[in-house]
Each structure stands twice: as C-alpha cells, then as structure tokens.
N, C-alpha and C. Protein backbone atom coordinates (compact mmCIF):
# COMPACT_ATOMS: atom_id res chain seq x y z
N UNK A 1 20.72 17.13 7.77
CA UNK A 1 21.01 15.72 7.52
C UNK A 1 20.65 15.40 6.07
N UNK A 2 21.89 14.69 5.19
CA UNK A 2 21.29 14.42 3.82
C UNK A 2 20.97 12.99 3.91
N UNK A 3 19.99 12.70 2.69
CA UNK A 3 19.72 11.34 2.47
C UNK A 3 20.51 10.84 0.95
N UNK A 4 21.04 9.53 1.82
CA UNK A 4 21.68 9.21 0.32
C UNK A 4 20.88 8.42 -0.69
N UNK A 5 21.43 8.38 -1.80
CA UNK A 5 20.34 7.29 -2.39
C UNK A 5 20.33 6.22 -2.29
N UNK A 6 21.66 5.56 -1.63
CA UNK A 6 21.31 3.70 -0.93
C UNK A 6 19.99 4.08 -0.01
N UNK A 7 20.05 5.33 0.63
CA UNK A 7 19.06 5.06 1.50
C UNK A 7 17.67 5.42 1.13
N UNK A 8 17.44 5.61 0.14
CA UNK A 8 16.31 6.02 -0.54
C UNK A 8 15.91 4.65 -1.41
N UNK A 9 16.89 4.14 -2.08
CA UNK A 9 16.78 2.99 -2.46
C UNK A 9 16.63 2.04 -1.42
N UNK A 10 17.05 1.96 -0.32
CA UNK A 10 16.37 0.94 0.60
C UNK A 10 14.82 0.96 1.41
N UNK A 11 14.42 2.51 1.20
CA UNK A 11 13.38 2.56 2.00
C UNK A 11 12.08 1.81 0.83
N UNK A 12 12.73 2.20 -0.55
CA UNK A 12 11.65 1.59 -1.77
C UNK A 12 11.58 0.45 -2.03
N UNK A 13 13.12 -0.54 -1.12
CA UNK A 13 12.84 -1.91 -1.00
C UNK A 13 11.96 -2.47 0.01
N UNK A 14 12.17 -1.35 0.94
CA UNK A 14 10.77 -2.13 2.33
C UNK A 14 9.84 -1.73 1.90
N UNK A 15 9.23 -0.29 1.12
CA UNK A 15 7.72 -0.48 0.73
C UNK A 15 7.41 -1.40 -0.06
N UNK A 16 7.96 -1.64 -0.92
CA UNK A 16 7.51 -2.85 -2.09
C UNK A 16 7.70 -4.33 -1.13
N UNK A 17 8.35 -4.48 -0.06
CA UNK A 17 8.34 -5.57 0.86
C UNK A 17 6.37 -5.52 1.42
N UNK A 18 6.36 -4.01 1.89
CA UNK A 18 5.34 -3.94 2.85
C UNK A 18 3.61 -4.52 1.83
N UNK A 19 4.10 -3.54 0.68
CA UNK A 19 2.74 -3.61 -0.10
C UNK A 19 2.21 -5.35 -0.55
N UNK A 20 3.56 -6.13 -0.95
CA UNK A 20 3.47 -7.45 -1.00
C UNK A 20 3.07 -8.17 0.37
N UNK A 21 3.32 -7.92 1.26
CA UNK A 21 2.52 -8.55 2.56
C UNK A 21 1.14 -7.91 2.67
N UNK A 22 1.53 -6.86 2.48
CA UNK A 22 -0.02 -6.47 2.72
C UNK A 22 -1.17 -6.92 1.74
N UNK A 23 -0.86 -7.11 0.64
CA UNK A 23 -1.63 -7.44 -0.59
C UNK A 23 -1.65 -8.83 -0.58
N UNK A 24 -0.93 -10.07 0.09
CA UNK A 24 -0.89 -11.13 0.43
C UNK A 24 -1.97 -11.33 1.69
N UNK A 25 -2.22 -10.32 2.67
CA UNK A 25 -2.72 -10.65 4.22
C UNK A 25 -3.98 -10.48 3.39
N UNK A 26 -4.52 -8.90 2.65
CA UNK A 26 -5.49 -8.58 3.03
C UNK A 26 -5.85 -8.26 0.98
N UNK A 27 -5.97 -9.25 0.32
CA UNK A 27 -5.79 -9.82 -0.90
C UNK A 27 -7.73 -8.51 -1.49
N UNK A 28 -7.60 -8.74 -2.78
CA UNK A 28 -8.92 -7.75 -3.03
C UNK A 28 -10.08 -8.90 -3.02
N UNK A 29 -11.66 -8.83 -2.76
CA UNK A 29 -12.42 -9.92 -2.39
C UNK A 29 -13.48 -9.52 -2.57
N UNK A 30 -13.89 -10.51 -3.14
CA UNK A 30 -15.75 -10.25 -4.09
C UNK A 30 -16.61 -10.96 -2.98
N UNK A 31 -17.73 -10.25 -2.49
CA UNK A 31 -18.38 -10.33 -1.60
C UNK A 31 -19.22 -11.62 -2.10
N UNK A 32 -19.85 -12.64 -1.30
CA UNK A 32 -20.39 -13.67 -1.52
C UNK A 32 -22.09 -13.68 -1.09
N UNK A 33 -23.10 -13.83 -1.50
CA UNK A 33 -24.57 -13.52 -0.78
C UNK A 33 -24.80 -13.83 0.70
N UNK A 34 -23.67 -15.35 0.92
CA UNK A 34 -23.85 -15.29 2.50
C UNK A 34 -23.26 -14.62 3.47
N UNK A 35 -22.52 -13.80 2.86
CA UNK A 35 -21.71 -12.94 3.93
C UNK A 35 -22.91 -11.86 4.46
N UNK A 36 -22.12 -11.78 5.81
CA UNK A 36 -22.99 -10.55 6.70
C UNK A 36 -22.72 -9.59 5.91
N UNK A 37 -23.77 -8.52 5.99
CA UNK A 37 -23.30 -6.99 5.76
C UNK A 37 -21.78 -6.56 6.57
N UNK A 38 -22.02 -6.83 7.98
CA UNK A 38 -20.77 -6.61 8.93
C UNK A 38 -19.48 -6.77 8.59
N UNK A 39 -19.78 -8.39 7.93
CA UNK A 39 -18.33 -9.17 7.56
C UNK A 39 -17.53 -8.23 6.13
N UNK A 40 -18.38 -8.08 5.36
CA UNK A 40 -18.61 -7.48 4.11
C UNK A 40 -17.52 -6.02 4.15
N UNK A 41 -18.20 -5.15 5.23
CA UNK A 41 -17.70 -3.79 6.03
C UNK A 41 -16.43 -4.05 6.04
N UNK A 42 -16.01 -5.33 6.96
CA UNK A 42 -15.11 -5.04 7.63
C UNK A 42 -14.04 -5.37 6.70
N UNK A 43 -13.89 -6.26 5.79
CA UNK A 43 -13.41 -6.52 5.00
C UNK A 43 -12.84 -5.47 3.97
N UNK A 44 -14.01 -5.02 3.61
CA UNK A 44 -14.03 -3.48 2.46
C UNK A 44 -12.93 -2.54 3.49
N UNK A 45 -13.30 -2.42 4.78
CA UNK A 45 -12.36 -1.44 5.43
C UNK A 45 -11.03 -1.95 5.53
N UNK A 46 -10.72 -3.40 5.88
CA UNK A 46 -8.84 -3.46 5.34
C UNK A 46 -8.67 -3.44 4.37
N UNK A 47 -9.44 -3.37 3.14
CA UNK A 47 -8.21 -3.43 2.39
C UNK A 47 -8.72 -2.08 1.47
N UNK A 48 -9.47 -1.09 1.99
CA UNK A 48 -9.36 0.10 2.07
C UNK A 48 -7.96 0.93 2.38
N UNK A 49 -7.62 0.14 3.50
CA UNK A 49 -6.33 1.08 4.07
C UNK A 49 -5.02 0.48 3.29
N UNK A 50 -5.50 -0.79 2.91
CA UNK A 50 -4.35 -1.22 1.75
C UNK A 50 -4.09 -0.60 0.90
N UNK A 51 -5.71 -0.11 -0.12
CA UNK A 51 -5.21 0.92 -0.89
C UNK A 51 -4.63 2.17 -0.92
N UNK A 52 -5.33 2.73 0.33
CA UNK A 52 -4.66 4.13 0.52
C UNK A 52 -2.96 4.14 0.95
N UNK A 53 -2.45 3.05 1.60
CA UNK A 53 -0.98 3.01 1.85
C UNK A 53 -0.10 2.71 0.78
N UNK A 54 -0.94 2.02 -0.41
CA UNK A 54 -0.54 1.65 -1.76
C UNK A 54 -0.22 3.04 -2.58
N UNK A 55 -1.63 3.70 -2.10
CA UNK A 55 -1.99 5.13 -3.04
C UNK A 55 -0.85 6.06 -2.77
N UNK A 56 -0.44 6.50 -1.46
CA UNK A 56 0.04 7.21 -0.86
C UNK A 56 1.92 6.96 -1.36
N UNK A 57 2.32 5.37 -1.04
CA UNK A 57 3.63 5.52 -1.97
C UNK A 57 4.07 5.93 -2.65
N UNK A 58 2.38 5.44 -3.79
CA UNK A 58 2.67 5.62 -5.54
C UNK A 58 3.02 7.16 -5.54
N UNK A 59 1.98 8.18 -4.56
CA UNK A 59 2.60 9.38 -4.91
C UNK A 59 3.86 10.19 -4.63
N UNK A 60 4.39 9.44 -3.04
CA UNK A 60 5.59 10.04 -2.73
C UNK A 60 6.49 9.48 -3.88
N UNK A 61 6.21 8.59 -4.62
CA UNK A 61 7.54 7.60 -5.68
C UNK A 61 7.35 8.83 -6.46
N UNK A 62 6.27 9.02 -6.94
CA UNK A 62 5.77 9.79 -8.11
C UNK A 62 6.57 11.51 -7.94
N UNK A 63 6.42 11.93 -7.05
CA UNK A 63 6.76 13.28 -6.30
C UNK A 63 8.53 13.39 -6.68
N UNK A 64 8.85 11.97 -6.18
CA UNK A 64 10.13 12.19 -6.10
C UNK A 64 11.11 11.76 -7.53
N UNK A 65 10.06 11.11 -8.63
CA UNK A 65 10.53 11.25 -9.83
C UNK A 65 10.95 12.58 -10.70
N UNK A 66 9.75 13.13 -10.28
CA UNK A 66 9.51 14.26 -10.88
C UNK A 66 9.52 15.69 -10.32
N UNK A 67 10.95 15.61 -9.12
CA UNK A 67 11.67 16.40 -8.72
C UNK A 67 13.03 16.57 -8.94
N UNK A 68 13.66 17.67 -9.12
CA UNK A 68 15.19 17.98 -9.80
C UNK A 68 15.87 17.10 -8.34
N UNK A 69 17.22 16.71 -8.85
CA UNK A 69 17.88 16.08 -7.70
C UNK A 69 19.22 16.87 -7.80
C-alpha cells in the first residue's frame, strides 16, 4: 500500500490540529506555594505527555525530511 502525499499532508494537518488542543487543554504552568505537592505532580505529569507527543512528531516530521523520497 503506498501513501500519497495529500495523505501525508493531511495526517500533518491533524497533528498540528492535535498539538494546538493539546497545548490549549493542558497549557505549560508555574507552580504556585499553595498548591499541593499532589496537585503540582499531577499537573507536571499532563503536560509531560504533551511534551513527549509534541517530541515524538517533531521527530517523525524530522525523519521524514531528511529521507530520500
């Protein structure tokens, strides 16, 4: 099965859809003295996975620049 490049070009329109919601839901956030440690955690852990789903694009984008077509 080949992939065309509309369809390669559309899958890079839903990540850049996804990363903007996601970076909208779960925004980066400076911890405040009254926050729990807990709250603090849990926080640090979404948008942990924000970055890594961020990270992880950048490299398949990256991979696929800098492969012969």
């Amino acid at each position: 099965m080949s992939t065309s490049l509309s369809m390669l070009e559309a899958f890079g329109m839903q990540a850049r859809s996804l990363i903007n919601e996601l970076e909208d839901t779960f925004p980066p956030h400076t911890p405040t003295p009254d926050q729990s440690i807990s709250s603090i955690m849990y926080r640090s852990g979404q948008r942990s996975v924000v970055e890594w789903i961020y990270n992880k694009l950048e490299e398949e984008n990256n991979g696929m620049e800098s492969s012969p077509l």
